[in-house]
Protein backbone atom coordinates (compact mmCIF):
# COMPACT_ATOMS: atom_id res chain seq x y z
CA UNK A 1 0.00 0.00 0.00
CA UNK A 2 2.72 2.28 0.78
CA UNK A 3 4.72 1.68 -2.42
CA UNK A 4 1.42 2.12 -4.24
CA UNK A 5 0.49 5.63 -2.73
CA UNK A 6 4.28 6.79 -3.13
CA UNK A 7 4.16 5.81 -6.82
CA UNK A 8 0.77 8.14 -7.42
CA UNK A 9 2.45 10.73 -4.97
CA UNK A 10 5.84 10.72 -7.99
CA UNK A 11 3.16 10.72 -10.71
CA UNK A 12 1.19 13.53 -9.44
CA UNK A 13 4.12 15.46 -9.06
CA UNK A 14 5.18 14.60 -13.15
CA UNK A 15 1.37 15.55 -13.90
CA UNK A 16 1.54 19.10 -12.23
CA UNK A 17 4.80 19.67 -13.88
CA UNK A 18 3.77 18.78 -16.92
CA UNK A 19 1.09 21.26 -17.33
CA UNK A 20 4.08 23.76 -16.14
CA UNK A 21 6.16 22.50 -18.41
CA UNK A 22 3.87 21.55 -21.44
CA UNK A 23 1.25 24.86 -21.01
CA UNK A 24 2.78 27.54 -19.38
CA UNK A 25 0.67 30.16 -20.50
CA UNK A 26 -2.10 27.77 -19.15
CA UNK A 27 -0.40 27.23 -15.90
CA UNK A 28 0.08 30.75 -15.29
CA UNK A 29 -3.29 31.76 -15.84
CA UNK A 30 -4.57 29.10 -13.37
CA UNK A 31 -2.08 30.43 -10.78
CA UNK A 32 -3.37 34.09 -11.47
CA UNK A 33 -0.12 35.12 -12.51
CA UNK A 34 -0.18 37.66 -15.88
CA UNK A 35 2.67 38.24 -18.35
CA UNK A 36 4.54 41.44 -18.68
CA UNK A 37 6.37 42.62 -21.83
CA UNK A 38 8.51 39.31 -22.35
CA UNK A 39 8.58 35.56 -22.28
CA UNK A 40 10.30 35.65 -19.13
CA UNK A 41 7.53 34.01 -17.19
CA UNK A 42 6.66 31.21 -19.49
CA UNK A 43 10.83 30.31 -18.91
CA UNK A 44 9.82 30.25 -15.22
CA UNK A 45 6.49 28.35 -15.72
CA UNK A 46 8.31 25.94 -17.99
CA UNK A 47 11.30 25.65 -15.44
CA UNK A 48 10.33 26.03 -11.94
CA UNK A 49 6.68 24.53 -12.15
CA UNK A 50 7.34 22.15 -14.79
CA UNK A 51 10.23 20.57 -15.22
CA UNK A 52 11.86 21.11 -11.58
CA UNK A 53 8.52 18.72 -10.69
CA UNK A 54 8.66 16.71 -14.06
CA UNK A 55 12.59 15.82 -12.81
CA UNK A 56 11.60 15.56 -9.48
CA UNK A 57 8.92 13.04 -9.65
CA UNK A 58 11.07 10.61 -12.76
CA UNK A 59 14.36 10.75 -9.60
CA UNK A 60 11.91 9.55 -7.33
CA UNK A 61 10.41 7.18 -8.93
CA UNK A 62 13.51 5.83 -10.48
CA UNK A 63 15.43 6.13 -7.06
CA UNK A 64 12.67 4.24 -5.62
CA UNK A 65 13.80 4.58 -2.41
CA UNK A 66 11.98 5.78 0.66
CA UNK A 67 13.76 8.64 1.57
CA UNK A 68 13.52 9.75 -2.35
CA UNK A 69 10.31 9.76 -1.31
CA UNK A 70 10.52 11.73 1.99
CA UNK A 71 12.56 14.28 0.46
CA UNK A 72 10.35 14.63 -2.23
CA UNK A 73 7.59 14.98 0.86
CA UNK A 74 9.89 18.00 2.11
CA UNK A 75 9.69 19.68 -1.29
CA UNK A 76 5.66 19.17 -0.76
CA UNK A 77 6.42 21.16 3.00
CA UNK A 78 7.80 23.88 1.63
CA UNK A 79 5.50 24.55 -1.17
CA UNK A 80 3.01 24.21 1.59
CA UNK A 81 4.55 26.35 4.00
CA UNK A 82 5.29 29.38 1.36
CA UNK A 83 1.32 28.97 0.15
CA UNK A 84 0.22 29.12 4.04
CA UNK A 85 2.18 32.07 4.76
CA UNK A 86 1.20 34.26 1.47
CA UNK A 87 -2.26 33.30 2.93
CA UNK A 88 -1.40 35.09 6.42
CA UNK A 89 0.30 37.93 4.81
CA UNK A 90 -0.94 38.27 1.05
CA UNK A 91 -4.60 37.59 0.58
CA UNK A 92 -4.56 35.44 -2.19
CA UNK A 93 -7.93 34.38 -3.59
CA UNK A 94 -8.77 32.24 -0.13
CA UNK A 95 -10.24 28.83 -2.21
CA UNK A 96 -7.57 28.41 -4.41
CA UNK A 97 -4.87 28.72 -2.19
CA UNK A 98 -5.96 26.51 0.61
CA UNK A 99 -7.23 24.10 -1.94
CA UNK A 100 -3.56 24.45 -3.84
CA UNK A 101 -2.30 24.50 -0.03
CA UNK A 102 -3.99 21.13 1.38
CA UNK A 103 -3.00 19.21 -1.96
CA UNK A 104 0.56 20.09 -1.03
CA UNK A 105 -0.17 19.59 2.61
CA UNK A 106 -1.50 16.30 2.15
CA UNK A 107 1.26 14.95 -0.55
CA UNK A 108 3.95 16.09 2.51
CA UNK A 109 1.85 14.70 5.36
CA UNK A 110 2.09 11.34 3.73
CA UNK A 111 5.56 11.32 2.04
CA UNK A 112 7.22 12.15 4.78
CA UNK A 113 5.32 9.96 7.72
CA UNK A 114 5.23 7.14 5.36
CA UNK A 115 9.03 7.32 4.57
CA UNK A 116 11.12 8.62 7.08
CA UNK A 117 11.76 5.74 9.16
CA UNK A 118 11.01 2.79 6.37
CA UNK A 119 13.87 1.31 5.48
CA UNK A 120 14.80 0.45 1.40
């Protein structure tokens, strides 16, 4: 069961990327974030939401090792923790970003309790 959840946890995190990586423009609109007078932020859509998680997920996966998958539950934490705190201090549309936020939550809730202490 474990090895099962981690492997949907890894292909998740390739399926966000993807749409990073594959639609950017798409990716940014869903994120509420709106282009400026270059192509800048489609390179950061394509590289930090895309294929940063596209990479991550394939090293996990092909790692397949359980603290491959705990780390990949601290990248999850810190995603988390950045979206929690813009909620405190930036008033992001409130839905989205807990919704966004407990998807990230979750995925580093059970990456890292599931993984930490399990042995390869």
């Amino acid at each position: 069961m474990v090895t099962a959840l981690n492997v949907i946890a890894a292909l998740l995190t390739i399926g966000f990327g993807l749409f990073g990586f594959l639609a950017p423009a798409f990716t940014a609109a869903s994120l509420d974030l709106a282009p400026t007078d270059s192509n800048m932020g489609l390179s950061e859509m394509r590289a930090s939401v895309g294929g940063l998680f596209v990479v991550t997920g394939v090293a996990v996966l092909w790692l397949n090792n359980p603290m491959a998958y705990a780390m990949l539950g601290v990248v999850y934490a810190g995603a988390a923790l950045g979206r929690f705190v813009s909620v405190v201090l930036d008033n992001p549309p409130m839905v989205k970003a807990v919704t966004f936020g407990g998807i990230e939550l979750a995925l580093a809730l059970w990456l890292i309790l599931a993984n930490f202490n399990r042995t390869a």
